[in-house]
PDB file of N, CA and C in Angstrom:
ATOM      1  N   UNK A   1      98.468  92.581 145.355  1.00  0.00           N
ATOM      2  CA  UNK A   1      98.526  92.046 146.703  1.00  0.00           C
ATOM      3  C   UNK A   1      97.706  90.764 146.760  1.00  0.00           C
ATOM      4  N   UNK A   2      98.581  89.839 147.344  1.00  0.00           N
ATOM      5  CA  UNK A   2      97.482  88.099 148.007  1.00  0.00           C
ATOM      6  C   UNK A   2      96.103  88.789 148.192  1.00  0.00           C
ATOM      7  N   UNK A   3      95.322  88.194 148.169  1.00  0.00           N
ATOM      8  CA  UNK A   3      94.203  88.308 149.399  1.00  0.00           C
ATOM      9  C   UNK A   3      94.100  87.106 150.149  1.00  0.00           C
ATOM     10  N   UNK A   4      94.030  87.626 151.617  1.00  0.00           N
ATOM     11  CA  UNK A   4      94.450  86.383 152.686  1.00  0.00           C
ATOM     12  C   UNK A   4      93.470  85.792 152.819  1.00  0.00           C
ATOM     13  N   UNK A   5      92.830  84.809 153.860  1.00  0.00           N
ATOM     14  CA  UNK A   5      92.218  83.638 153.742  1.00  0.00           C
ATOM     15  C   UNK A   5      90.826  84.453 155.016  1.00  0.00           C
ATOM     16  N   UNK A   6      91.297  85.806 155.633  1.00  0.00           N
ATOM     17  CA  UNK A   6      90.380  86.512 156.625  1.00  0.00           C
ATOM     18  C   UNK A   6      89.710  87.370 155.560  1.00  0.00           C
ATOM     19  N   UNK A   7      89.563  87.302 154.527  1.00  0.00           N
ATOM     20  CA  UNK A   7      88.847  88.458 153.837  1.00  0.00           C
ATOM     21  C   UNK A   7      89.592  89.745 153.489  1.00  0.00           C
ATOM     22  N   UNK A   8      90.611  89.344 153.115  1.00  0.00           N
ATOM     23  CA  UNK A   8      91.599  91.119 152.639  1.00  0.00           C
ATOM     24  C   UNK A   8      91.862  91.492 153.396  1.00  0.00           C
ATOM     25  N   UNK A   9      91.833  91.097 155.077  1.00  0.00           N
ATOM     26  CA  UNK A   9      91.881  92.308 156.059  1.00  0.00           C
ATOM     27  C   UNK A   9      93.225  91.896 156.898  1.00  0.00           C
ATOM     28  N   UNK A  10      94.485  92.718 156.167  1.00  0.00           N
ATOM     29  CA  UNK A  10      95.468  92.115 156.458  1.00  0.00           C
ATOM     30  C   UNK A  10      96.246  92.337 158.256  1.00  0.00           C
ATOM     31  N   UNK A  11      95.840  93.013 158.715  1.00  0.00           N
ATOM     32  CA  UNK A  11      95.288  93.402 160.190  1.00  0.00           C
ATOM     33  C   UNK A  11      94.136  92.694 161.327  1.00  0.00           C
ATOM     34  N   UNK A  12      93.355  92.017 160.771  1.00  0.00           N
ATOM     35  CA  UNK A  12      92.624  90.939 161.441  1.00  0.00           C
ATOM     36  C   UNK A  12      93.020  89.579 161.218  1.00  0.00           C
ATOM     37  N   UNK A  13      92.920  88.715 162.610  1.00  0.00           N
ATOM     38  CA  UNK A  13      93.228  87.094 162.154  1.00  0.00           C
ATOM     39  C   UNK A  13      92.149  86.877 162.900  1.00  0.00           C
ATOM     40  N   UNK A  14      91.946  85.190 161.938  1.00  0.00           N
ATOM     41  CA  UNK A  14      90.831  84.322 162.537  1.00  0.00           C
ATOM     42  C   UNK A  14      91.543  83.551 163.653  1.00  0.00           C
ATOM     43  N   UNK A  15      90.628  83.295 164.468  1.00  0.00           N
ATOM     44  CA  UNK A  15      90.683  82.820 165.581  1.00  0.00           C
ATOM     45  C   UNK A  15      92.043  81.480 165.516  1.00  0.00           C
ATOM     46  N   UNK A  16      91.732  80.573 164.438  1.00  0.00           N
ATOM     47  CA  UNK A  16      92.706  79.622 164.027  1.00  0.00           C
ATOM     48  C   UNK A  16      94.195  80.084 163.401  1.00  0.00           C
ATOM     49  N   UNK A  17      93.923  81.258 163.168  1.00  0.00           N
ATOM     50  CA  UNK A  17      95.260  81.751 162.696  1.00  0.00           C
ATOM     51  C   UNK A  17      96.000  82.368 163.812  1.00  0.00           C
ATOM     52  N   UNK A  18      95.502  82.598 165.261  1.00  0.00           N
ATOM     53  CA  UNK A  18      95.764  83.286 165.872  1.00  0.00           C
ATOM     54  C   UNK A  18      96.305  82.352 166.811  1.00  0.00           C
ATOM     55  N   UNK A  19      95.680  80.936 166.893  1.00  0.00           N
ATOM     56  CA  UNK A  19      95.999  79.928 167.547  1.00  0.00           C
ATOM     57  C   UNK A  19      97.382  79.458 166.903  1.00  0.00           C
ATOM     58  N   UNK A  20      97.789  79.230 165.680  1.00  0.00           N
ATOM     59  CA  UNK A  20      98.693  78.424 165.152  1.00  0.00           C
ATOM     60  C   UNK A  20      99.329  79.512 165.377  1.00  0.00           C
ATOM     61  N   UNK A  21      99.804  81.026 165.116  1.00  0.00           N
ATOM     62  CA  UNK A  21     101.022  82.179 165.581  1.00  0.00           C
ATOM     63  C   UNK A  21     101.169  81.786 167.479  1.00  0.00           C
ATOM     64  N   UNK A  22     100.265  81.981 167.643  1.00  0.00           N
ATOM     65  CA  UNK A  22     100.964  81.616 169.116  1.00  0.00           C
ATOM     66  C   UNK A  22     100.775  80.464 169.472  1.00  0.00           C
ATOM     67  N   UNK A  23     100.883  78.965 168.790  1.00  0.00           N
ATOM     68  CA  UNK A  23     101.342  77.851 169.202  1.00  0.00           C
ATOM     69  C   UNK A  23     100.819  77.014 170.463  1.00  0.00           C
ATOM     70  N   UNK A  24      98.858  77.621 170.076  1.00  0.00           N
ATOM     71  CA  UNK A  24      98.136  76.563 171.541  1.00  0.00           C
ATOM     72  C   UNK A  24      97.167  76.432 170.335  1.00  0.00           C
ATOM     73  N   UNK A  25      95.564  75.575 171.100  1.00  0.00           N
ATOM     74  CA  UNK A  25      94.778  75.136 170.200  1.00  0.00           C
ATOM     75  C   UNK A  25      93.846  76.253 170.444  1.00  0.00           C
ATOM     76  N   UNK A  26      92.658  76.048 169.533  1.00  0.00           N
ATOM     77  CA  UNK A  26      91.934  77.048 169.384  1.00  0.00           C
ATOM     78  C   UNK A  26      90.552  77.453 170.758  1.00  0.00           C
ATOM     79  N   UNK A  27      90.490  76.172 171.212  1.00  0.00           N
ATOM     80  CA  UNK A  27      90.064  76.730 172.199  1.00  0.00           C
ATOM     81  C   UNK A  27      90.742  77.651 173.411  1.00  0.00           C
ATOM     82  N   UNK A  28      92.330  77.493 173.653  1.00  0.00           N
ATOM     83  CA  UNK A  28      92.847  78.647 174.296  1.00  0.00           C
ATOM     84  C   UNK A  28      92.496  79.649 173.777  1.00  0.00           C
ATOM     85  N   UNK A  29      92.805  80.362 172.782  1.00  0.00           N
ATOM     86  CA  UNK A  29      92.206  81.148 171.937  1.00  0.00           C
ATOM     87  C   UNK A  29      90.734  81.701 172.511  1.00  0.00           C
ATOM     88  N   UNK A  30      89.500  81.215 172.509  1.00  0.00           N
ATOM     89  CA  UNK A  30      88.727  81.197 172.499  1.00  0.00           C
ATOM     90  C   UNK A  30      88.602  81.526 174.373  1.00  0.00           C
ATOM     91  N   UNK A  31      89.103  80.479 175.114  1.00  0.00           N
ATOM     92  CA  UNK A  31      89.430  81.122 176.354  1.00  0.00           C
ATOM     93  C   UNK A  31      89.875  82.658 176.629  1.00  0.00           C
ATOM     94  N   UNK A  32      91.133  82.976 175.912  1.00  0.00           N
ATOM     95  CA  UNK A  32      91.455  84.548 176.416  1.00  0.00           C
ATOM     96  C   UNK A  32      90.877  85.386 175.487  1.00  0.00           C
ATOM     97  N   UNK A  33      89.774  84.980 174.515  1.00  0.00           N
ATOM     98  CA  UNK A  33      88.706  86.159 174.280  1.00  0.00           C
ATOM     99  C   UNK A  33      87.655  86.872 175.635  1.00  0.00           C
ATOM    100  N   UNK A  34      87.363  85.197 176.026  1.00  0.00           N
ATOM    101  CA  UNK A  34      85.864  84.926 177.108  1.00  0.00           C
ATOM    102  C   UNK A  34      86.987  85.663 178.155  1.00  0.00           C
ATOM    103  N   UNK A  35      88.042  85.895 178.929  1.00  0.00           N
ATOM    104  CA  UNK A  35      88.595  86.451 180.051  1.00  0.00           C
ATOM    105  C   UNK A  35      88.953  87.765 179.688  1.00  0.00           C
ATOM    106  N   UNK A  36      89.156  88.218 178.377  1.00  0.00           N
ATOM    107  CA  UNK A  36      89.438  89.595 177.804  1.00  0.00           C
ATOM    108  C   UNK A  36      90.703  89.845 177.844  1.00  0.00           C
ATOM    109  N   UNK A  37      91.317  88.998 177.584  1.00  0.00           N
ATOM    110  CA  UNK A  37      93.163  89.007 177.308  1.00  0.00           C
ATOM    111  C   UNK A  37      93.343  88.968 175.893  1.00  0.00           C
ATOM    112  N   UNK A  38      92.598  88.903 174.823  1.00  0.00           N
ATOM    113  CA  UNK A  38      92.335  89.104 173.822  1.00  0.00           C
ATOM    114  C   UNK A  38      91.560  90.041 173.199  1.00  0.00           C
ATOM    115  N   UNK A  39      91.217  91.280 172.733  1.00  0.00           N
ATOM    116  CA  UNK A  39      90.592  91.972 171.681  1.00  0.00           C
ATOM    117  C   UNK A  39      89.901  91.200 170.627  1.00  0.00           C
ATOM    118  N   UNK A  40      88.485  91.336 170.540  1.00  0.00           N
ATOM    119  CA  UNK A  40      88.124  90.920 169.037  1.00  0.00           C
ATOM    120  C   UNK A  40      87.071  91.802 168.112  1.00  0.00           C
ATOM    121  N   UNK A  41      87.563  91.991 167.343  1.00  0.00           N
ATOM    122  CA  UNK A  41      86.296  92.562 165.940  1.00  0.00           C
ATOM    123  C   UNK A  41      85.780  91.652 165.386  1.00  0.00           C
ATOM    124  N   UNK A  42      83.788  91.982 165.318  1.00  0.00           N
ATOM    125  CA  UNK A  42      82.927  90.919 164.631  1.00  0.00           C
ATOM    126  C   UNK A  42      82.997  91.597 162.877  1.00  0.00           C
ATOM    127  N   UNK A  43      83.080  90.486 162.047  1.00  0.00           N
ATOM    128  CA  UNK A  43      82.964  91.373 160.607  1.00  0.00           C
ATOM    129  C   UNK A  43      82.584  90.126 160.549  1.00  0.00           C
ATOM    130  N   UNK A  44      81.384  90.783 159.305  1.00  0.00           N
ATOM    131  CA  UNK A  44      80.383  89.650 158.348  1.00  0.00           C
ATOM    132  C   UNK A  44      80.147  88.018 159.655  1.00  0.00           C
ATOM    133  N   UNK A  45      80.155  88.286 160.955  1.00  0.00           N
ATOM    134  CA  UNK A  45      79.282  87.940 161.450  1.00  0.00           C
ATOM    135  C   UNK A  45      80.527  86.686 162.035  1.00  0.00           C
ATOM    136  N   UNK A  46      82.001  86.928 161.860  1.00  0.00           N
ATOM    137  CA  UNK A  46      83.231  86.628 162.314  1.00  0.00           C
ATOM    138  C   UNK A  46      83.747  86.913 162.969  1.00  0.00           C
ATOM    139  N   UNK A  47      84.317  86.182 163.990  1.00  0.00           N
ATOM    140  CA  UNK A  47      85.374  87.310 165.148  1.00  0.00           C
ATOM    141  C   UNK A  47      86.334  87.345 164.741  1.00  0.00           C
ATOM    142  N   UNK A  48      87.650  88.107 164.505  1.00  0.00           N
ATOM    143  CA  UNK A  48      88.405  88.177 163.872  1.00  0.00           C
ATOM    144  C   UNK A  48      89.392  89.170 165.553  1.00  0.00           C
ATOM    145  N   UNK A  49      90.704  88.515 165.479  1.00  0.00           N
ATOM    146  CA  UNK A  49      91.397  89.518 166.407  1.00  0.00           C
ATOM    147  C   UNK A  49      92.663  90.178 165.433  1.00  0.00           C
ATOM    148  N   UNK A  50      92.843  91.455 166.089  1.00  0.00           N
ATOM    149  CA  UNK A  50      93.947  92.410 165.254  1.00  0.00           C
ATOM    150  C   UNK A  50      95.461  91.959 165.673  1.00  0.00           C
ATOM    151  N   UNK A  51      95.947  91.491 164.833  1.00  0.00           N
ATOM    152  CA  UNK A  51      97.126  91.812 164.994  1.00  0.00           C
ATOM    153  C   UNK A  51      98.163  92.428 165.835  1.00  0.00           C
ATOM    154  N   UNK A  52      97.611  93.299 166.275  1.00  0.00           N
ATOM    155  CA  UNK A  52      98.735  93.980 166.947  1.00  0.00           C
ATOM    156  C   UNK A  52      98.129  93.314 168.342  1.00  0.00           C
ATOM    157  N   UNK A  53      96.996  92.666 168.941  1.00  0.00           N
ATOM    158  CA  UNK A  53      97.045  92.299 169.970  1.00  0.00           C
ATOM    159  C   UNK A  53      97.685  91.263 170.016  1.00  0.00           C
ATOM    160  N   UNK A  54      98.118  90.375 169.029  1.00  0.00           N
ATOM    161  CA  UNK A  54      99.108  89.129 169.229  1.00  0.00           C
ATOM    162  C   UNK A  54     100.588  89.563 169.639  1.00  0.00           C
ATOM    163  N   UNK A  55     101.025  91.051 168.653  1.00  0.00           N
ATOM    164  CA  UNK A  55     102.243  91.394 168.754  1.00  0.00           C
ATOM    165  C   UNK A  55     102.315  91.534 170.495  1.00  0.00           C
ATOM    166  N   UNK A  56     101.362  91.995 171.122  1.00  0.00           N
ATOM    167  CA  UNK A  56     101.368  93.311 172.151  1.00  0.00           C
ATOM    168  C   UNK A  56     101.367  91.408 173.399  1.00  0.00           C
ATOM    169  N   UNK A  57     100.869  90.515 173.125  1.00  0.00           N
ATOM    170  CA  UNK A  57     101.374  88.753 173.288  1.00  0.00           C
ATOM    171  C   UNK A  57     102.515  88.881 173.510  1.00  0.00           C
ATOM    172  N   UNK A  58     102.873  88.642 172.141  1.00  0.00           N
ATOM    173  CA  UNK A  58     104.809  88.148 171.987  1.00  0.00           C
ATOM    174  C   UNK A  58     105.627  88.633 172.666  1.00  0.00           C
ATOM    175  N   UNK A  59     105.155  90.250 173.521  1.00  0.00           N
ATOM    176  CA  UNK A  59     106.549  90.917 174.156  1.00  0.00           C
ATOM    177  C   UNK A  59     107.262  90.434 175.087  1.00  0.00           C
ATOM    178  N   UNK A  60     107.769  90.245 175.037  1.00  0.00           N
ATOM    179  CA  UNK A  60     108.155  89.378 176.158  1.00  0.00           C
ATOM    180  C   UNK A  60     108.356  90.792 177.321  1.00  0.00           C
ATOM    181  N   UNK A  61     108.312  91.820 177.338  1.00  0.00           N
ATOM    182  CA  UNK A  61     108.424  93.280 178.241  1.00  0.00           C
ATOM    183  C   UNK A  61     106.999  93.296 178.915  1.00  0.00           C
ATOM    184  N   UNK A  62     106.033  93.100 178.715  1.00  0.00           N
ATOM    185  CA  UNK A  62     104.774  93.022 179.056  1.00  0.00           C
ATOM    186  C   UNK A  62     104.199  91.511 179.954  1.00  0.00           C
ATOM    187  N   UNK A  63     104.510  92.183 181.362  1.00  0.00           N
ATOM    188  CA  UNK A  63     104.066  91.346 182.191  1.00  0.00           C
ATOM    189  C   UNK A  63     103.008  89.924 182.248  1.00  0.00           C
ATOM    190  N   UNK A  64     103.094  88.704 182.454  1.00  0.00           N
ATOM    191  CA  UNK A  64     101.660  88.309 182.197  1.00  0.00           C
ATOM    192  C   UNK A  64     101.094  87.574 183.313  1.00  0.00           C
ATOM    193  N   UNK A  65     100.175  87.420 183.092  1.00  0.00           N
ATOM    194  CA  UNK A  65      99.012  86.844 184.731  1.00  0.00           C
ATOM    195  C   UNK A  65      98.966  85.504 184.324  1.00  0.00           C
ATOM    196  N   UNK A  66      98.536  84.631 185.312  1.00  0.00           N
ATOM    197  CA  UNK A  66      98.616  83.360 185.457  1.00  0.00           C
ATOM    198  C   UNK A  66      97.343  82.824 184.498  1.00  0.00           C
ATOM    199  N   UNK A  67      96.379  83.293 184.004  1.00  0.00           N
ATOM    200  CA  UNK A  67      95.898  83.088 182.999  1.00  0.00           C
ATOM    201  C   UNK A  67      95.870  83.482 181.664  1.00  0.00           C
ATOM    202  N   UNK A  68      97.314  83.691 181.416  1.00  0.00           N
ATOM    203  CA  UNK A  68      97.879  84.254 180.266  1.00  0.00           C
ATOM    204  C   UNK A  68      97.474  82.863 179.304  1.00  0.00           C
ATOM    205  N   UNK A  69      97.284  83.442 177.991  1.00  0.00           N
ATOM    206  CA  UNK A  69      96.956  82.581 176.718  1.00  0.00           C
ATOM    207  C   UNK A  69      98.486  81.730 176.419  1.00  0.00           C
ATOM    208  N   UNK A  70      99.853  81.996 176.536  1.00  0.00           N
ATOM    209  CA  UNK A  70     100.862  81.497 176.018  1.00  0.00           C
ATOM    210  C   UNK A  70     101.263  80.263 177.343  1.00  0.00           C
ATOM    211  N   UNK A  71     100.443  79.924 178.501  1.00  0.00           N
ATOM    212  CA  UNK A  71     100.925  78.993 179.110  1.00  0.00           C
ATOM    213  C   UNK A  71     100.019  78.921 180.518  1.00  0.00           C
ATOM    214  N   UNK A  72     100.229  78.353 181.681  1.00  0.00           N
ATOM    215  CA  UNK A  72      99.603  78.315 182.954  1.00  0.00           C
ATOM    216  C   UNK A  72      98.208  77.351 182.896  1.00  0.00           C
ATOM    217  N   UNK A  73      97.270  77.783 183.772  1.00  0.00           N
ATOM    218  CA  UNK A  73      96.495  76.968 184.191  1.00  0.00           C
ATOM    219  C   UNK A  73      94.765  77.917 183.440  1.00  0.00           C
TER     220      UNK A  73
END
């Protein structure tokens, strides 16, 4: 198996990886941590968000609020 660029942890992304899958800059990112529209795990002193909270993003079935990370104000 690769080992990815987050430390093997093929279930956590860095903040920048999380920005370029959903297609804003990293301070959005960093915004819907600070509002809690994002999940994050600290490892080796990294925030790292899981995966499946990006998927649980993409749905398009899952309602979103006007300070959603994929667009608005």
């Amino acid at each position: 198996m690769k080992k990815s660029r987050n430390g093997n942890r093929p279930g956590l992304l860095s903040i920048s990886e999380a920005a370029w899958i959903l297609g804003v800059n990293d301070g959005r990112v960093c915004r819907a941590i600070r509002l809690g529209l994002l999940p994050v795990v600290r490892r080796r002193g990294r925030l790292l968000i899981p995966a499946h909270a990006l998927a649980h993003l993409a749905d398009d079935s899952v309602p979103c609020t006007g300070s959603d990370v994929r667009g608005g104000a």
